[in-house]
C-alpha atoms as a PDB file:
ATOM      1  CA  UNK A   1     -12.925  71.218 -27.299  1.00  0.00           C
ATOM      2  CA  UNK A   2     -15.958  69.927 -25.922  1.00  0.00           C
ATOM      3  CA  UNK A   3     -16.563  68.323 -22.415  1.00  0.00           C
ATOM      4  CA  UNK A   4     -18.267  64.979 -24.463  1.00  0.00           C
ATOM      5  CA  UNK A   5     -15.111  64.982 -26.428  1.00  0.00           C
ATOM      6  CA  UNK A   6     -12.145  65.055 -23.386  1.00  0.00           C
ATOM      7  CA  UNK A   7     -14.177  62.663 -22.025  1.00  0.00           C
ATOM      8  CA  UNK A   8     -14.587  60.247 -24.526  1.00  0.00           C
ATOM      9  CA  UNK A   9     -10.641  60.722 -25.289  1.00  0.00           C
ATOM     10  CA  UNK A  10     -10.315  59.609 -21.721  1.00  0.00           C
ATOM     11  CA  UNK A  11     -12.699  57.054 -22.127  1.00  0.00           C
ATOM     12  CA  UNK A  12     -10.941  55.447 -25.457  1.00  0.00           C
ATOM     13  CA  UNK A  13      -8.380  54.096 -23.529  1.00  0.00           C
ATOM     14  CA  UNK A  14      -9.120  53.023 -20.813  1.00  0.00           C
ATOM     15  CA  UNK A  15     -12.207  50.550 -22.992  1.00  0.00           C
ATOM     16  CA  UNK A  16      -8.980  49.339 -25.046  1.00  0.00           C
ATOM     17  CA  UNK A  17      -7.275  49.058 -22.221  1.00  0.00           C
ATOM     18  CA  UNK A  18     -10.089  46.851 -20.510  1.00  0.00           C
ATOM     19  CA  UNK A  19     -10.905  44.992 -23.810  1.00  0.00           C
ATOM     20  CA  UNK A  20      -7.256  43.611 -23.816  1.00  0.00           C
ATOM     21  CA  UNK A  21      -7.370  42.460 -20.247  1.00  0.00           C
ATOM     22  CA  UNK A  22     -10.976  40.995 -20.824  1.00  0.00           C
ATOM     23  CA  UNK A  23      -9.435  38.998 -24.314  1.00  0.00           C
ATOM     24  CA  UNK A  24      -6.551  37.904 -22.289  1.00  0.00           C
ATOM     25  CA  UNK A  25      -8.002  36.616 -19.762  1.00  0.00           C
ATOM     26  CA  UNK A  26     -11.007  34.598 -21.708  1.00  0.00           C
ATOM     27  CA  UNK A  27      -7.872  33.299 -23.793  1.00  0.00           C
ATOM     28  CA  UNK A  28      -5.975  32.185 -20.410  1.00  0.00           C
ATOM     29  CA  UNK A  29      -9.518  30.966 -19.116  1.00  0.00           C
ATOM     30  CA  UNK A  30     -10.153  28.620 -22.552  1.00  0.00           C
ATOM     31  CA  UNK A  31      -6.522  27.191 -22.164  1.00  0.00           C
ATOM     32  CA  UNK A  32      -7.106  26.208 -19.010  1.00  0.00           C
ATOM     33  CA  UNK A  33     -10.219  25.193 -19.516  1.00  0.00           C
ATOM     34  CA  UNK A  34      -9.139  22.940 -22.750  1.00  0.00           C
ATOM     35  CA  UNK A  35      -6.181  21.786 -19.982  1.00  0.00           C
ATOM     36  CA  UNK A  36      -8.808  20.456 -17.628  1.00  0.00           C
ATOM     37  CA  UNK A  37     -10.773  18.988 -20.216  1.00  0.00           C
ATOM     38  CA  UNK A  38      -7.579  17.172 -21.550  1.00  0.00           C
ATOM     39  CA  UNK A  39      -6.665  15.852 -18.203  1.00  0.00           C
ATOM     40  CA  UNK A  40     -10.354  14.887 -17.264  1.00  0.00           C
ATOM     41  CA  UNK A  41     -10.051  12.663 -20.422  1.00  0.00           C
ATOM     42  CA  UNK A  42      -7.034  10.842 -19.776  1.00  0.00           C
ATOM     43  CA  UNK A  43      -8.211  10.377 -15.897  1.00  0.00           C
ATOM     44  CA  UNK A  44     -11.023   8.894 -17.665  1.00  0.00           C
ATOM     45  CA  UNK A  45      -9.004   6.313 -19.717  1.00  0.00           C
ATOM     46  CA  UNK A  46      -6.935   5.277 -16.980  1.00  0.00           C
ATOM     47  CA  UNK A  47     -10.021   4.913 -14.473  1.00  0.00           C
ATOM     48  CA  UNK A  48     -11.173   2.672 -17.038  1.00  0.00           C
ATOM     49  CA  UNK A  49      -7.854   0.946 -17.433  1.00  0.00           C
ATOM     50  CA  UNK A  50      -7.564   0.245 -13.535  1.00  0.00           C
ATOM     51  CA  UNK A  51     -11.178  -0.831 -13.693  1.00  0.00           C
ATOM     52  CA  UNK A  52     -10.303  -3.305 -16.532  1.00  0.00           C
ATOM     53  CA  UNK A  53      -7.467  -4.912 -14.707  1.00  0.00           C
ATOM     54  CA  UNK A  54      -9.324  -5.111 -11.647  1.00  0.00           C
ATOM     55  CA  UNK A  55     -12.136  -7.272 -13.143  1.00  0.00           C
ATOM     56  CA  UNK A  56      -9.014  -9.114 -15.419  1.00  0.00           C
ATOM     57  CA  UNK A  57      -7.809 -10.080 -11.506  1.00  0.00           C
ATOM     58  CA  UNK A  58     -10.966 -11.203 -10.694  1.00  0.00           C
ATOM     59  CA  UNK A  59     -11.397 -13.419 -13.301  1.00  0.00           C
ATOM     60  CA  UNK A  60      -8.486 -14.746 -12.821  1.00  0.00           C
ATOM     61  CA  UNK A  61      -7.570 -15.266  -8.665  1.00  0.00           C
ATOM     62  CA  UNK A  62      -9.713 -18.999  -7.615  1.00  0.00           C
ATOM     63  CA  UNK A  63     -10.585 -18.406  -3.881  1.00  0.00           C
ATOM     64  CA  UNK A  64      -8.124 -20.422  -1.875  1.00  0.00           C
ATOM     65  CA  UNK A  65      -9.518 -23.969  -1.542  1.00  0.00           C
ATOM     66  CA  UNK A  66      -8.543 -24.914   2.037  1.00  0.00           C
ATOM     67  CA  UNK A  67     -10.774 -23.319   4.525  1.00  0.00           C
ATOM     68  CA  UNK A  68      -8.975 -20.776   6.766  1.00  0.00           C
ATOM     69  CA  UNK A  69      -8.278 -21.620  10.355  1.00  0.00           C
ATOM     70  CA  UNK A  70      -8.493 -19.726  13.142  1.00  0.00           C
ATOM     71  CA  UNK A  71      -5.917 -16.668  13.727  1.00  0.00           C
ATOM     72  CA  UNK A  72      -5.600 -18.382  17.212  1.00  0.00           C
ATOM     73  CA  UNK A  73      -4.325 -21.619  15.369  1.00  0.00           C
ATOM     74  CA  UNK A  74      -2.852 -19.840  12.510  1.00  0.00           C
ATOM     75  CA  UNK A  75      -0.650 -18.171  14.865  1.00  0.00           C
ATOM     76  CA  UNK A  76      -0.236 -21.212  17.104  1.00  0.00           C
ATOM     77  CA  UNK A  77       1.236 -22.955  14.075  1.00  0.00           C
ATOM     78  CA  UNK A  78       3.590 -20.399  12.802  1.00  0.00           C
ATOM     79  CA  UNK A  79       5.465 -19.698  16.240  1.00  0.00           C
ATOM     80  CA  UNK A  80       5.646 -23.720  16.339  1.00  0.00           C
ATOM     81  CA  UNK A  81       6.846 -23.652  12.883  1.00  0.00           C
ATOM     82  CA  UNK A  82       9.519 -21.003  13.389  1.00  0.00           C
ATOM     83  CA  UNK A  83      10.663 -22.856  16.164  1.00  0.00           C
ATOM     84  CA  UNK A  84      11.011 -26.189  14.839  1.00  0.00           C
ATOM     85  CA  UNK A  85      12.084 -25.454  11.112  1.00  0.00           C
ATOM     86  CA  UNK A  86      14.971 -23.265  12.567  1.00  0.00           C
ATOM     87  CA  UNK A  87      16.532 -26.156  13.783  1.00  0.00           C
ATOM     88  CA  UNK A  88      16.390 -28.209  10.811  1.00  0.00           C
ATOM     89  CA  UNK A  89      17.782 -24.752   8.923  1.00  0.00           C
ATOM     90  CA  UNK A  90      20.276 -23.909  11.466  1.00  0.00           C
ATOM     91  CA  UNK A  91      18.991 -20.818  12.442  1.00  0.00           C
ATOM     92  CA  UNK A  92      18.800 -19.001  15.885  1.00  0.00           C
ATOM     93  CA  UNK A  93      15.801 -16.720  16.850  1.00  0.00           C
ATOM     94  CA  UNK A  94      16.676 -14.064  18.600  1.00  0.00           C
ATOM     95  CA  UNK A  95      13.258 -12.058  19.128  1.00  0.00           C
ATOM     96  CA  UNK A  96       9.418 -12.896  18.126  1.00  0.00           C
ATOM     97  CA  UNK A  97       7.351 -10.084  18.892  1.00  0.00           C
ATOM     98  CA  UNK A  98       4.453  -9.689  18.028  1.00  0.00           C
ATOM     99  CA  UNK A  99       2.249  -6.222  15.945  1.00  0.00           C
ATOM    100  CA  UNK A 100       3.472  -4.018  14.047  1.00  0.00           C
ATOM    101  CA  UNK A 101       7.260  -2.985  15.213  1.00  0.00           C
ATOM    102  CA  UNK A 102       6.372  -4.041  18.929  1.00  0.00           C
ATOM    103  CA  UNK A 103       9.365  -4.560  20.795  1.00  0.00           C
ATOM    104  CA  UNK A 104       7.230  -4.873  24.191  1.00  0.00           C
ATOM    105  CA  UNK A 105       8.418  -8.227  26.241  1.00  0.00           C
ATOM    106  CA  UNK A 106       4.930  -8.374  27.705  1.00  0.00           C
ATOM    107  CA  UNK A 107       1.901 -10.818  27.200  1.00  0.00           C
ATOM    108  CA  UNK A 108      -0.567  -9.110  24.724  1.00  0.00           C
ATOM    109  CA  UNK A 109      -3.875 -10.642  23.884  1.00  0.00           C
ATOM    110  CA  UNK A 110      -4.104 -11.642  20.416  1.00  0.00           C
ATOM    111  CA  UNK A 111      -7.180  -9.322  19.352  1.00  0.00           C
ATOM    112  CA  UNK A 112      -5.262  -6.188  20.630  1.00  0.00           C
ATOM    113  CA  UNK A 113      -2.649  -6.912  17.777  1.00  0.00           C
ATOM    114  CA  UNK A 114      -5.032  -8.731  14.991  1.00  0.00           C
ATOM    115  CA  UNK A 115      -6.423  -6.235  12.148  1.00  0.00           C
ATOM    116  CA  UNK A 116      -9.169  -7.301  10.083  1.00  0.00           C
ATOM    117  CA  UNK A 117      -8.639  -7.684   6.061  1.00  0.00           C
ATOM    118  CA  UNK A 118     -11.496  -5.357   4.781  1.00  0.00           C
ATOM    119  CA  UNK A 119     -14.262  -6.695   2.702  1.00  0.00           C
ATOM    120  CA  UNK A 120     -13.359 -10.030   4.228  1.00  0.00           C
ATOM    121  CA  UNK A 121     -13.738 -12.106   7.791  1.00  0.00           C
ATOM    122  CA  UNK A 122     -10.402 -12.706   7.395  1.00  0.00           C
ATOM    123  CA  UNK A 123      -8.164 -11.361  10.237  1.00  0.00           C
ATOM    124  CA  UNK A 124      -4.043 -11.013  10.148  1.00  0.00           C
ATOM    125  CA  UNK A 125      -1.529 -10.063  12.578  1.00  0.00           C
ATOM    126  CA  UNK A 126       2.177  -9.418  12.409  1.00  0.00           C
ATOM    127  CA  UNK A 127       5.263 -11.427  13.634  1.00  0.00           C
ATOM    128  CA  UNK A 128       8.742  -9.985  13.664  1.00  0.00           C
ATOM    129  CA  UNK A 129      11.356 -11.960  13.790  1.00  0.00           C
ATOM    130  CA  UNK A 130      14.883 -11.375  14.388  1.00  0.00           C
ATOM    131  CA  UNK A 131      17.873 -14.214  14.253  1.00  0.00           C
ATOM    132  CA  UNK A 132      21.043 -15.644  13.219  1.00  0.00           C
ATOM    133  CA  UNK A 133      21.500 -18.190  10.434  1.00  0.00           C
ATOM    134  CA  UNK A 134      24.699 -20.121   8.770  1.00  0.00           C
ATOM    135  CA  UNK A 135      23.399 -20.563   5.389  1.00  0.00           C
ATOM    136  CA  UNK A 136      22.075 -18.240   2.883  1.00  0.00           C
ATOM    137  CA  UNK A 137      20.229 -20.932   1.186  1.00  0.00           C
ATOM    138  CA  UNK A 138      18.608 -22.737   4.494  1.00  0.00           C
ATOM    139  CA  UNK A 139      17.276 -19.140   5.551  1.00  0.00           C
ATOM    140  CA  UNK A 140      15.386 -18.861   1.989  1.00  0.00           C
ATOM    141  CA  UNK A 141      14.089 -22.475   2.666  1.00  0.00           C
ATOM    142  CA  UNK A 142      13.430 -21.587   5.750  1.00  0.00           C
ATOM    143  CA  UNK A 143      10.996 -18.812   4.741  1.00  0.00           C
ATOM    144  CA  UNK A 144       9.645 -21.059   1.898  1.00  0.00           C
ATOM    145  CA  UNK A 145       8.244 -23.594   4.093  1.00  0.00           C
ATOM    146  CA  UNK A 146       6.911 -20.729   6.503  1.00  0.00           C
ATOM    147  CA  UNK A 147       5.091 -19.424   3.451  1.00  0.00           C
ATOM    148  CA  UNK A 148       3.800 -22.827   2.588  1.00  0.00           C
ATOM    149  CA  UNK A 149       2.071 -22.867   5.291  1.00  0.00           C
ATOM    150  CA  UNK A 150       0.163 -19.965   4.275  1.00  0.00           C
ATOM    151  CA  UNK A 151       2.501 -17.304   6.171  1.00  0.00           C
ATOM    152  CA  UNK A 152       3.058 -14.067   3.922  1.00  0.00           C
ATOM    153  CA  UNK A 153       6.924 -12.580   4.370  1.00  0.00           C
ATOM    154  CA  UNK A 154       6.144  -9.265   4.279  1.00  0.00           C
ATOM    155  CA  UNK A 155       9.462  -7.993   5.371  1.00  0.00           C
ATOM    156  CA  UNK A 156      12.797  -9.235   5.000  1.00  0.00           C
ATOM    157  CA  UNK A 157      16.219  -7.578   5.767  1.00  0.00           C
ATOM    158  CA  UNK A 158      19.232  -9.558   5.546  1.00  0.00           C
ATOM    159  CA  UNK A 159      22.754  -8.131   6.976  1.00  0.00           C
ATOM    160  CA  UNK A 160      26.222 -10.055   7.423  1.00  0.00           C
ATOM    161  CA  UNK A 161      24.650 -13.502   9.404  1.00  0.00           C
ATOM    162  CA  UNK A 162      21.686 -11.788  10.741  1.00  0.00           C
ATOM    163  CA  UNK A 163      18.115 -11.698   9.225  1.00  0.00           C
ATOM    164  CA  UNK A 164      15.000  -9.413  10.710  1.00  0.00           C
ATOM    165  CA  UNK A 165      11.399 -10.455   8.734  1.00  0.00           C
ATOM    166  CA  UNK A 166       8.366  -9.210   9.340  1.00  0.00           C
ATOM    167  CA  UNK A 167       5.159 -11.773   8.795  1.00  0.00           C
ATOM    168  CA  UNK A 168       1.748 -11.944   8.303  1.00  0.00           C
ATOM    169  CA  UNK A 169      -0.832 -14.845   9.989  1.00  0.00           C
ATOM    170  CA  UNK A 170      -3.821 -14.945   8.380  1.00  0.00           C
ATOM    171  CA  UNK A 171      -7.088 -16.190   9.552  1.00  0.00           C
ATOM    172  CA  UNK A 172     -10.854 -16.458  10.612  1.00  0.00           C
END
């Protein structure tokens, strides 16, 4: 036998051999590739749902017609409120602290804990609030004239006679 012809015996092989590999892995490739193409689609649709109901909201939400008070008076008001509506409710506070899960006793100054709403010159800060109350339905009225007042209740946990609530103050 000829040298040309062992080695193009040799040869056979190992080109079927890397034919195969090269088909499987273009057909692996395509699937995936069909995959992303699939996916990119349906990100597509929902991108363009989300953007939908986004513009649906903003059709639909009327800027708030009062002006917005200061934080500084916005705040002012709420600790008032939560002191004089708890009487009417019969509920003790406890604890007012203000920021986010602050448990400090100390004076803070009211920019260190305010947090401005983006895309807005509206700023918020949070009040927790820990207490006692008698009546399950006084503590809901309690928080409905809080919110009223334009106070968001952000957080609410409720166990046996005791309530903790977290709240937001909005303002300019």
């Amino acid at each position: 036998m000829s040298k040309s012809r062992s080695t193009a015996r040799l040869l056979i092989p190992v080109l079927l051999v890397t034919a195969s590999i090269s088909g499987y892995y273009s057909w692996t490739f395509n699937e995936q590739r069909v995959a992303a193409e699939r996916t990119e689609q349906r990100v597509r649709r929902e991108a363009n749902t989300t953007q939908q109901a986004v513009q649906a909201l903003v059709e639909r939400l009327q800027p708030d017609a009062r002006p917005a008070a200061n934080l500084e008076t916005a705040f002012g008001t709420t600790v008032s409120l939560l002191n004089t509506n708890r009487l009417e409710q019969g509920i003790t506070l406890s604890n007012i602290t203000s920021g986010s899960g602050s448990n400090s006793s100390g004076a803070v100054a009211l920019d260190a804990v305010a947090q401005r709403v983006p895309g807005t010159p509206v700023r918020t800060m949070r009040l927790n609030v820990r207490g006692t109350y008698r009546d399950h339905a006084r503590l809901l009225d309690y928080f409905d004239a809080l919110r009223a007042n334009g106070v968001a209740v952000v957080f609410l946990k409720v166990e046996k006679n005791n309530f903790e609530a977290g709240l937001r103050v909005f303002g300019s």
